[in-house]
C-alpha atoms as a PDB file:
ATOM      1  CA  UNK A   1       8.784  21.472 -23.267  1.00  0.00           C
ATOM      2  CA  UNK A   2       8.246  20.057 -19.766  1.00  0.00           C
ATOM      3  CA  UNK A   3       5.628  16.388 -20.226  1.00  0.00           C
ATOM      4  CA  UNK A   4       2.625  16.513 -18.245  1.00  0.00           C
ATOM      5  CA  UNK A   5       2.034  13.012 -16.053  1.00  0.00           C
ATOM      6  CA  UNK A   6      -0.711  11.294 -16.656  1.00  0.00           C
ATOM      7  CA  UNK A   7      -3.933  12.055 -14.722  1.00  0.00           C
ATOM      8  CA  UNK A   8      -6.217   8.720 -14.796  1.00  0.00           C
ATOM      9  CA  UNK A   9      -7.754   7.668 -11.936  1.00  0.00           C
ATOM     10  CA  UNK A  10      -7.604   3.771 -11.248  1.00  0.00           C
ATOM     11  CA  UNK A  11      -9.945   2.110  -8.973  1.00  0.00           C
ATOM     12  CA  UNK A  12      -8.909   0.503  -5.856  1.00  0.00           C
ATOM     13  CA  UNK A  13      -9.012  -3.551  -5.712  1.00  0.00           C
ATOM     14  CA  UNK A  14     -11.879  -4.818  -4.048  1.00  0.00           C
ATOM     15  CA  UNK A  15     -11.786  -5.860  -0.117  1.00  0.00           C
ATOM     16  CA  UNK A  16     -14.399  -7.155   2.159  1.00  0.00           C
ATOM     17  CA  UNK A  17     -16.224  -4.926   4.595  1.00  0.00           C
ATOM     18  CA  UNK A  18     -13.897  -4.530   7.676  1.00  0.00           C
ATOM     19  CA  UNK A  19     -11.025  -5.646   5.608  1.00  0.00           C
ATOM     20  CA  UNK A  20      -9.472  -1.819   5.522  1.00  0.00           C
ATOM     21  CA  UNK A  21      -6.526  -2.236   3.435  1.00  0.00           C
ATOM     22  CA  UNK A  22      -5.713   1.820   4.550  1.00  0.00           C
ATOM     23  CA  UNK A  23      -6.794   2.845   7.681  1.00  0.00           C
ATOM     24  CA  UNK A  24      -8.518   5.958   6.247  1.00  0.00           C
ATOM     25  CA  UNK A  25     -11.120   4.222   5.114  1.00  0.00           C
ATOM     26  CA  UNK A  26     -12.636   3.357   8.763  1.00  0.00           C
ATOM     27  CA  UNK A  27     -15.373   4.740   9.454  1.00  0.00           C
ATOM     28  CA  UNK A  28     -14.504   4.506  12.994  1.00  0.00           C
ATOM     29  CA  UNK A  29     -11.216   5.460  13.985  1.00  0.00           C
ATOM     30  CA  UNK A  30     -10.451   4.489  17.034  1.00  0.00           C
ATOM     31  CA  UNK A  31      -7.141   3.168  19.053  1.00  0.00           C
ATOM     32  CA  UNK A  32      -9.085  -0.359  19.703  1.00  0.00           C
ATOM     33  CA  UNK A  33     -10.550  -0.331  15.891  1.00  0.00           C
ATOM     34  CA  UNK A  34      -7.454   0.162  14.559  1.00  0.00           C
ATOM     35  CA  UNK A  35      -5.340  -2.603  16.603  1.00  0.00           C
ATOM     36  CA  UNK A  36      -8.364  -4.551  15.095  1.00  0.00           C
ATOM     37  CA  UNK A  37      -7.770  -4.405  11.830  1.00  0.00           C
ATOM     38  CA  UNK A  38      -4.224  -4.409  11.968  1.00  0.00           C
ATOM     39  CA  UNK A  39      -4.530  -8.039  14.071  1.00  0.00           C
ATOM     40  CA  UNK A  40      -6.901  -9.045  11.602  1.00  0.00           C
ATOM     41  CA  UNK A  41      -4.473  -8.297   8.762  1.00  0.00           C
ATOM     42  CA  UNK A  42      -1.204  -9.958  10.400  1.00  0.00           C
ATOM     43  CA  UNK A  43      -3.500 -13.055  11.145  1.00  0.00           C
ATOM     44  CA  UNK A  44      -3.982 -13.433   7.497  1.00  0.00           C
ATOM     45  CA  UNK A  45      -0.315 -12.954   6.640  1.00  0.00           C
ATOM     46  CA  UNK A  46      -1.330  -9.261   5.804  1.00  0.00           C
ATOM     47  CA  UNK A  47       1.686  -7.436   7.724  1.00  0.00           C
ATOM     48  CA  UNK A  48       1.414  -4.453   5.139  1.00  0.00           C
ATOM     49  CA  UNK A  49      -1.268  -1.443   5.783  1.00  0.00           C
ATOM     50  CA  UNK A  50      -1.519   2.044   4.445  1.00  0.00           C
ATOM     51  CA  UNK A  51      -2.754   5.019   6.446  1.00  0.00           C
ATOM     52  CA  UNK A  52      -3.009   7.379   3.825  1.00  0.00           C
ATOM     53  CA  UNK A  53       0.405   7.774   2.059  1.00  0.00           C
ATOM     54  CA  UNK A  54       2.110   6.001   4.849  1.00  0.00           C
ATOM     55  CA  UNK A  55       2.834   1.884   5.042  1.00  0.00           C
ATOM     56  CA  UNK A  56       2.746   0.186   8.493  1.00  0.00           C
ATOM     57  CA  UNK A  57       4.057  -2.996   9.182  1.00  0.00           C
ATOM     58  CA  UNK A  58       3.543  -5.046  11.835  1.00  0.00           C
ATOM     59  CA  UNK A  59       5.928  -7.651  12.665  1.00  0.00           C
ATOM     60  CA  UNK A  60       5.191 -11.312  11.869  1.00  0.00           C
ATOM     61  CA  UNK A  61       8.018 -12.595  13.439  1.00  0.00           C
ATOM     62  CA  UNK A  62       8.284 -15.352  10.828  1.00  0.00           C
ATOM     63  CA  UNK A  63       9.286 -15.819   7.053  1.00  0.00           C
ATOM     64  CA  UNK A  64       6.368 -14.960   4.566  1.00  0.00           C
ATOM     65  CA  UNK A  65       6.815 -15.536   0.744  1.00  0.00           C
ATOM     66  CA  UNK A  66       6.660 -11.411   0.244  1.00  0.00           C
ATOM     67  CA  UNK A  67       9.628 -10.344  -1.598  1.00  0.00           C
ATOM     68  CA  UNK A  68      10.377 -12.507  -4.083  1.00  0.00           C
ATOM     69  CA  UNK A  69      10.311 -11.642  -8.074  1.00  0.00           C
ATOM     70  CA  UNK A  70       6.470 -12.802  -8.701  1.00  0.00           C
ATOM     71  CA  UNK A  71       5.700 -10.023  -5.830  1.00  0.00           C
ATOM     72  CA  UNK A  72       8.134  -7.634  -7.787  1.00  0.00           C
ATOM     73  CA  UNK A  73       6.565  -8.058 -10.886  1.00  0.00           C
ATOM     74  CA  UNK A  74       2.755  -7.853  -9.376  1.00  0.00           C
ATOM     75  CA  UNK A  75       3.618  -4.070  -8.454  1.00  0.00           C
ATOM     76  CA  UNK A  76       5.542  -2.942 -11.080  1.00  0.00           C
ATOM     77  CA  UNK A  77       4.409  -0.303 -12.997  1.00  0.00           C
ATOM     78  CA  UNK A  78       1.052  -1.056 -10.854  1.00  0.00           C
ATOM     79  CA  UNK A  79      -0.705   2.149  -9.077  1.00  0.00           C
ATOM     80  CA  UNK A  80      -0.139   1.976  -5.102  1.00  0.00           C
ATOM     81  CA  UNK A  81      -3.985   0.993  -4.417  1.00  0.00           C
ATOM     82  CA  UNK A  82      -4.340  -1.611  -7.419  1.00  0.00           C
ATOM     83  CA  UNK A  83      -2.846  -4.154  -5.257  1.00  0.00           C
ATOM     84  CA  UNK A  84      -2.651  -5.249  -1.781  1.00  0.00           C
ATOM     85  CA  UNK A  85      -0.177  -2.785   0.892  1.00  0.00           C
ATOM     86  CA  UNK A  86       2.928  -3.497   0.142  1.00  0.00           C
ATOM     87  CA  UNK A  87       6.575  -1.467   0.622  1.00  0.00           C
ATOM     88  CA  UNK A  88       6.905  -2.327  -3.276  1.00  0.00           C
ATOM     89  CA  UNK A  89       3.772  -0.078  -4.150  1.00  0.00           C
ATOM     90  CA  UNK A  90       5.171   2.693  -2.027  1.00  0.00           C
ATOM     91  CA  UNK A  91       8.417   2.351  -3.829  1.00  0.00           C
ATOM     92  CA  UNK A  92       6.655   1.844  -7.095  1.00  0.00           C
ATOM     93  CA  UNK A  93       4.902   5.455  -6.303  1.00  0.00           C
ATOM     94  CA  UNK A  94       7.632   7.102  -5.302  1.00  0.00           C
ATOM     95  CA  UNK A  95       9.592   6.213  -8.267  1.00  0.00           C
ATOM     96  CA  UNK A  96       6.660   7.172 -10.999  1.00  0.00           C
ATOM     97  CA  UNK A  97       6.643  10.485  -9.050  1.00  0.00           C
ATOM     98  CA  UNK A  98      10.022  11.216  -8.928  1.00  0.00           C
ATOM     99  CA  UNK A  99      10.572  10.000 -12.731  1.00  0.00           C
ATOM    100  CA  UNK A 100       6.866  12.394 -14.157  1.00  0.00           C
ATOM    101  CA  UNK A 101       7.263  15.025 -11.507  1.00  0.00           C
ATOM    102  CA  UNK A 102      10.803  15.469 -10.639  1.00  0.00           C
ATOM    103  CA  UNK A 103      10.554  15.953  -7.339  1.00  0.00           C
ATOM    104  CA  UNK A 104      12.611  14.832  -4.611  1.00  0.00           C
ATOM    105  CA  UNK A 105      10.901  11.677  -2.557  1.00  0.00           C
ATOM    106  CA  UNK A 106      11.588  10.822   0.949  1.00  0.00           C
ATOM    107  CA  UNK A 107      10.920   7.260   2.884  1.00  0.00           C
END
């Protein structure tokens, strides 16, 4: 008997008007808008954003305290728009798909 995944529906974590954590959620999507917001992010250490199902990163050409094990933690197990964009929610997701779905995932 195959298990059937679980269906809830988390809410996303707050953000500020403007803020756009996934460029989907503009309400105007333009080239300009978006280098906006992605400027905006990488200016507050925010190199992570999702379009949809996809993560961008934008290259902050320093060291930023991102990776280590208290980041690891904060997304594991976490749903991918519970937290800030991060590559760890996208792996996070593609893992609980792969392990409830058993389908193949691709980065």
């Amino acid at each position: 008997v195959k298990k059937e995944a679980k269906r809830d529906q988390p809410t996303m974590y707050s953000f500020k008007e403007g803020e756009y954590p996934d460029l989907i959620l503009m309400k105007e999507i333009t080239e300009q808008e978006m280098f906006n917001v992605l400027t905006k992010r990488l200016s507050e250490g925010k190199i992570y954003t999702y379009i949809g199902d996809v993560v961008i990163s934008v290259n902050p050409y320093k060291m930023l305290p991102i990776y280590g094990k208290q980041v690891i933690d904060k997304y594991n197990g976490q749903r991918k728009h519970l937290n800030e964009p991060h590559v760890y929610a996208l792996a996070e997701d593609m893992y609980r798909n792969l392990r409830d779905y058993r389908k193949n995932q691709c980065v």
